[in-house]
N, C-alpha and C. Protein backbone atom coordinates (compact mmCIF):
# COMPACT_ATOMS: atom_id res chain seq x y z
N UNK A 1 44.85 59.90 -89.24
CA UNK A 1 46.10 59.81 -89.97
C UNK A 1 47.01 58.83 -89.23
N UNK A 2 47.66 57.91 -89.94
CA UNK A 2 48.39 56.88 -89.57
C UNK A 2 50.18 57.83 -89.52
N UNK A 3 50.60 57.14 -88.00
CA UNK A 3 51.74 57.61 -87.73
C UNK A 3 52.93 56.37 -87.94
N UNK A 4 54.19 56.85 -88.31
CA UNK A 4 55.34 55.33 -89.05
C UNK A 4 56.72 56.57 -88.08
N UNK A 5 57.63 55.60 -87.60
CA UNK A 5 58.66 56.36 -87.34
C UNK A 5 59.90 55.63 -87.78
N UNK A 6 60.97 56.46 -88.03
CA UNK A 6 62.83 55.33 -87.98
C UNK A 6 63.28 55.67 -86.39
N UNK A 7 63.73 54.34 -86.06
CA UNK A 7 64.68 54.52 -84.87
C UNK A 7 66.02 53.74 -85.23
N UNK A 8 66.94 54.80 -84.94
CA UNK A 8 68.48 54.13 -85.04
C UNK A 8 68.78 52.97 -83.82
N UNK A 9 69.04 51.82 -84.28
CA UNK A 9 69.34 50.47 -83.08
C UNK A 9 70.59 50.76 -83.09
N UNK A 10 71.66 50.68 -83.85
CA UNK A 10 73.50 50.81 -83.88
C UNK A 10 73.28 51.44 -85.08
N UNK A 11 74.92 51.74 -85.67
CA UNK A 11 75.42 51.94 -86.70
C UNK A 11 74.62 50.86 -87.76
N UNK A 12 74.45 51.31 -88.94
CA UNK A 12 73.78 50.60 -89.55
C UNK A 12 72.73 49.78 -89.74
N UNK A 13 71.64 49.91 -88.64
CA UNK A 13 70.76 49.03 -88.05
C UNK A 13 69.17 50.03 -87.46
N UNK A 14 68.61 49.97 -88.38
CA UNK A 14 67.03 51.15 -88.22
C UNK A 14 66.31 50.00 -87.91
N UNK A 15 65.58 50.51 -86.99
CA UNK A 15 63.95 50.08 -87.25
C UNK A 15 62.58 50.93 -87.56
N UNK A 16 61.52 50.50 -88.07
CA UNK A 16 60.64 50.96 -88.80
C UNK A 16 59.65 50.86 -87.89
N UNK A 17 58.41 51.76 -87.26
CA UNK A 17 57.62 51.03 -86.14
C UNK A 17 56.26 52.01 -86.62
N UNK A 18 54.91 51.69 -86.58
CA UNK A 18 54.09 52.10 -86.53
C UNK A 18 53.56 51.70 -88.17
N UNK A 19 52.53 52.39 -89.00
CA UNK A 19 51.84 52.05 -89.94
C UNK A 19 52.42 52.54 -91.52
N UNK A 20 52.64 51.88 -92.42
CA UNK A 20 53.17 52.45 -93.74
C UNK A 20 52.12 52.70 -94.63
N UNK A 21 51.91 53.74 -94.49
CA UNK A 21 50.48 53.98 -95.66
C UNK A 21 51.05 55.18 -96.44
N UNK A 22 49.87 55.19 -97.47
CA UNK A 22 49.81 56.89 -98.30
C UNK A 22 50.16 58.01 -97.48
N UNK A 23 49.81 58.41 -96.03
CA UNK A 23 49.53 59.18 -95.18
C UNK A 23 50.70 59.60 -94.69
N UNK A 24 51.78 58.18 -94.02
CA UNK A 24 52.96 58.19 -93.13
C UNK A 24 54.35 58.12 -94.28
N UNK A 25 54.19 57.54 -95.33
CA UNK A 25 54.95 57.03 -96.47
C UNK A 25 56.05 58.23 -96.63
N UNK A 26 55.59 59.30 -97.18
CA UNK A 26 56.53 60.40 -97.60
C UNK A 26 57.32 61.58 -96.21
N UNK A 27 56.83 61.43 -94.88
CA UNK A 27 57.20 62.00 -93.83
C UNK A 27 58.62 60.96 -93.40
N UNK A 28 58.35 59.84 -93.56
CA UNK A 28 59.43 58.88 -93.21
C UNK A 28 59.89 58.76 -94.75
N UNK A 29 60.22 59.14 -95.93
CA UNK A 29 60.98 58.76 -96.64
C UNK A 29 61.44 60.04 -96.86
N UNK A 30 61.17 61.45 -96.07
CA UNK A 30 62.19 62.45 -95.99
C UNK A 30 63.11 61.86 -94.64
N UNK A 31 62.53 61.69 -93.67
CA UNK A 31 63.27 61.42 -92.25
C UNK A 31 64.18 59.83 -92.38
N UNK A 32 64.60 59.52 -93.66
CA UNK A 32 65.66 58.04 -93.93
C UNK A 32 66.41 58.79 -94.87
N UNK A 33 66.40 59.96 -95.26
CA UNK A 33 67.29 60.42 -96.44
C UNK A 33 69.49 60.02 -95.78
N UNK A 34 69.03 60.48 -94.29
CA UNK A 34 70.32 60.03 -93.64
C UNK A 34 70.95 58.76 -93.39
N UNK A 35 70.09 57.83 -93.49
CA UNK A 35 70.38 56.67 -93.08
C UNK A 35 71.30 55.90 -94.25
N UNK A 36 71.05 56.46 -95.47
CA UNK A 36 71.90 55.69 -96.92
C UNK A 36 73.15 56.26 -96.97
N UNK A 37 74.16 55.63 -96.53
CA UNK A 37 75.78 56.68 -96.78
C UNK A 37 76.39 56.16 -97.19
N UNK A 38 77.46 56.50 -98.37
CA UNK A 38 78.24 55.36 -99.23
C UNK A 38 79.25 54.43 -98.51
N UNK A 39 78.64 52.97 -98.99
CA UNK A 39 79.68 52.11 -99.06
C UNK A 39 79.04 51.48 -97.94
N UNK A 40 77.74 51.75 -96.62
CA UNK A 40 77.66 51.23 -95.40
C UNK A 40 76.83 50.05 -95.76
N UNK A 41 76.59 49.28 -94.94
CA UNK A 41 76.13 48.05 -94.89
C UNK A 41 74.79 48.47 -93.72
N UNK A 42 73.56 48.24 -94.10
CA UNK A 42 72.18 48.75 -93.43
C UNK A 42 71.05 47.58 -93.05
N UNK A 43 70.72 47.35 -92.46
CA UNK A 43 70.03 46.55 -91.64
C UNK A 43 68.47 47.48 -91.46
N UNK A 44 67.85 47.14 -91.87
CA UNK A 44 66.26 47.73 -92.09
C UNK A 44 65.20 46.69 -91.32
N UNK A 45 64.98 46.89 -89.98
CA UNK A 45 64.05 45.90 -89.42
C UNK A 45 62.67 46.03 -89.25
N UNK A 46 61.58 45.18 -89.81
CA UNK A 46 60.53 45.60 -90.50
C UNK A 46 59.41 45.45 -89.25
N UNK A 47 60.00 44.38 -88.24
CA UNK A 47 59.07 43.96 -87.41
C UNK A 47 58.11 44.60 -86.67
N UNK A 48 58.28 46.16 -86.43
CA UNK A 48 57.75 47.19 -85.64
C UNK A 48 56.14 47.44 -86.84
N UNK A 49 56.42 46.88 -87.86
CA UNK A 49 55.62 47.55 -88.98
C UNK A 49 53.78 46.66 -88.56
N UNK A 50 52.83 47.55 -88.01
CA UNK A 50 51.68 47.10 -88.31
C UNK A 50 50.31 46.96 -88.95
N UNK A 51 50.88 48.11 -90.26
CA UNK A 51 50.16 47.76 -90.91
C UNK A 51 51.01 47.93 -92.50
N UNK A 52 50.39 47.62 -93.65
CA UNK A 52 50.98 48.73 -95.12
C UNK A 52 50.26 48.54 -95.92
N UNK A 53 50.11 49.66 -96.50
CA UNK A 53 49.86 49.42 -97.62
C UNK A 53 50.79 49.69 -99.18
N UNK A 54 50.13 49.79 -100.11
CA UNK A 54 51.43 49.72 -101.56
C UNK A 54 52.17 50.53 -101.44
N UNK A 55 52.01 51.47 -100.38
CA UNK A 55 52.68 53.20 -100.37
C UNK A 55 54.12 52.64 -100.00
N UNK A 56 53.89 51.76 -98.80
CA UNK A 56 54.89 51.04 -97.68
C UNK A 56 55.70 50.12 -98.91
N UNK A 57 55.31 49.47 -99.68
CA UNK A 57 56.05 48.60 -100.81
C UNK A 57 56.83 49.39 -101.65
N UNK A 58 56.23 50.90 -101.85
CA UNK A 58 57.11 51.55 -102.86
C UNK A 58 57.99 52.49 -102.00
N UNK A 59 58.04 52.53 -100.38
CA UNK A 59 59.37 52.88 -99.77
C UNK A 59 60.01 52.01 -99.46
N UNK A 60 59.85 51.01 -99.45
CA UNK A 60 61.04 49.75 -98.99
C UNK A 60 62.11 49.47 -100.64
N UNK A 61 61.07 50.19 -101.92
CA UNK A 61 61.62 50.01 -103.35
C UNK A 61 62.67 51.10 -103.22
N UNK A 62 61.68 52.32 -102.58
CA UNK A 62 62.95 53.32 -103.10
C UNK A 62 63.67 53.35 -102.16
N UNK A 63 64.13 53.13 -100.75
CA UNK A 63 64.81 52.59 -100.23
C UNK A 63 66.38 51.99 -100.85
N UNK A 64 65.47 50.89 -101.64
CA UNK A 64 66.54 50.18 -102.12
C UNK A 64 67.36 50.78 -103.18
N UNK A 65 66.51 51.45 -103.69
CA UNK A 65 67.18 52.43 -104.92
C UNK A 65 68.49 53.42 -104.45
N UNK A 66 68.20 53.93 -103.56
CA UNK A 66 68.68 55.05 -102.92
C UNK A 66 69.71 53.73 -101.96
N UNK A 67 69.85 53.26 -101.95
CA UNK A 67 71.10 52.18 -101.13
C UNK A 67 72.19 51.94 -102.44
N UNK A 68 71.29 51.57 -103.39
CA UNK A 68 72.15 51.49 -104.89
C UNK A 68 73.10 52.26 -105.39
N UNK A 69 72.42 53.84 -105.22
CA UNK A 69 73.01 54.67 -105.65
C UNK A 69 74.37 55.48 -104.69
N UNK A 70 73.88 54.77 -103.12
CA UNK A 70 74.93 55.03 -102.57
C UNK A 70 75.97 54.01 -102.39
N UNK A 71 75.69 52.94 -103.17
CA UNK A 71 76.75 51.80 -103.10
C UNK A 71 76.76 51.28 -102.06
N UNK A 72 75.77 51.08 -101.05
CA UNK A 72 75.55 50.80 -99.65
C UNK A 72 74.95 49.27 -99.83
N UNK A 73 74.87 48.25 -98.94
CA UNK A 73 74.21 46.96 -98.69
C UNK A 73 73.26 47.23 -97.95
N UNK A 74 71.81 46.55 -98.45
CA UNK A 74 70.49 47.02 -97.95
C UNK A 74 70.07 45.67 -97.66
N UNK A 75 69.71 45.41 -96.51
CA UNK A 75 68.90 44.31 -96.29
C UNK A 75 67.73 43.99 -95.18
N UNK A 76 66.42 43.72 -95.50
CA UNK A 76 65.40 43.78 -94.84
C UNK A 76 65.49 42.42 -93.81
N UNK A 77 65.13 43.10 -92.45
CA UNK A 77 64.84 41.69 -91.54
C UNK A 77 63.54 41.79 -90.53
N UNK A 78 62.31 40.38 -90.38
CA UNK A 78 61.81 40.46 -89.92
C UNK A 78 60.77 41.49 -90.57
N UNK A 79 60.50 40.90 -92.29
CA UNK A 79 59.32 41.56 -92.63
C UNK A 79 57.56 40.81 -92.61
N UNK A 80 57.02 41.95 -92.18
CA UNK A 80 55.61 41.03 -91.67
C UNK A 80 54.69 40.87 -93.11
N UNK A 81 54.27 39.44 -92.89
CA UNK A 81 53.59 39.13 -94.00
C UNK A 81 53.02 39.34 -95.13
N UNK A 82 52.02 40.61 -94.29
CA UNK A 82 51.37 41.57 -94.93
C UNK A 82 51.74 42.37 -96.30
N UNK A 83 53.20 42.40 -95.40
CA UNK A 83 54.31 43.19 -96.77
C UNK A 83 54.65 42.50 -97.98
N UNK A 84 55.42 41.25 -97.40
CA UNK A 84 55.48 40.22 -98.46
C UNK A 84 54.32 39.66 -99.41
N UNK A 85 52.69 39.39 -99.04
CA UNK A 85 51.85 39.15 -99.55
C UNK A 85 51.64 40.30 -100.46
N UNK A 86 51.29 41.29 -100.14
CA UNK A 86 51.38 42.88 -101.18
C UNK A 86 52.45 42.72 -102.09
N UNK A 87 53.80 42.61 -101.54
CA UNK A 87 55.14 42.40 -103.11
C UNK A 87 54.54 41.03 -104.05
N UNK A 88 54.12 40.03 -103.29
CA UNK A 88 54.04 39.06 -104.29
C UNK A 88 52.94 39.85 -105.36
N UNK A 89 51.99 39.92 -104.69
CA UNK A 89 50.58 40.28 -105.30
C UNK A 89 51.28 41.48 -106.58
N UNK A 90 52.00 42.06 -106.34
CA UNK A 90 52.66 43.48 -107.09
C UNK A 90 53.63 43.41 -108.08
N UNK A 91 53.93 41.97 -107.51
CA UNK A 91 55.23 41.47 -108.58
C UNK A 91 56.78 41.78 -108.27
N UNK A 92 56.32 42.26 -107.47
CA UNK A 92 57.80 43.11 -106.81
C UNK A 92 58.52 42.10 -105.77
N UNK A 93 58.47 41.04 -105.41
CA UNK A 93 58.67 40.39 -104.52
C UNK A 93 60.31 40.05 -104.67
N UNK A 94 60.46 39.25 -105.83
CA UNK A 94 62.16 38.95 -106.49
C UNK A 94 62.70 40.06 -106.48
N UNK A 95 62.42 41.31 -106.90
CA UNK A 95 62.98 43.02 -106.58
C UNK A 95 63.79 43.31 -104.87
N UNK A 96 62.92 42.50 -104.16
CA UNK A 96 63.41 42.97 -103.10
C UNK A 96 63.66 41.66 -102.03
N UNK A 97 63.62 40.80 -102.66
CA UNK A 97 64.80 39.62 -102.15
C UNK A 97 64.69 39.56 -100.30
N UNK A 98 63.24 39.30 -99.82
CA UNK A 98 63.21 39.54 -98.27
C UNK A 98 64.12 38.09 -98.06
């Protein structure tokens, strides 16, 4: 089983470290429910990320969803290829504006 963790860098500023799969996907998208608070400005740094799969594409989506709904600014930095090649391939790529 593939392990993914959040670490708080500052106020507004996570990083993502270990593997985004089916496996790790829903343990870390209960453990970010805190990180979306209205109105903040969020910094999501992808670089820790070594592996993903589509699971990892559809938490960086709902992510964004859940930033929306808190009226918060979401923005990804330092996403690894892998990720971006999967959004293109998915169509999702313009959705999430790396």
């Amino acid at each position: 089983m593939s392990q993914a963790s959040l670490q708080t860098l500052a106020a507004g500023q996570v990083a993502v470290r270990g593997e985004l799969t089916f496996y790790s996907v829903p343990e870390l998208l209960r453990d970010s429910k805190e990180v979306f608070t209205r109105g903040q400005s969020i910094v999501i740094d992808l670089a820790g990320v070594t592996r993903s799969d589509s699971a990892g594409i559809a938490l960086v989506l709902e992510w964004l969803r859940s930033a929306r709904r808190q009226r918060a600014e979401l923005r990804f930095v330092n996403v690894p290829e892998q990720m971006q090649a999967l959004a293109r391939v998915g169509g999702v790529d313009a959705l999430l504006a790396w």
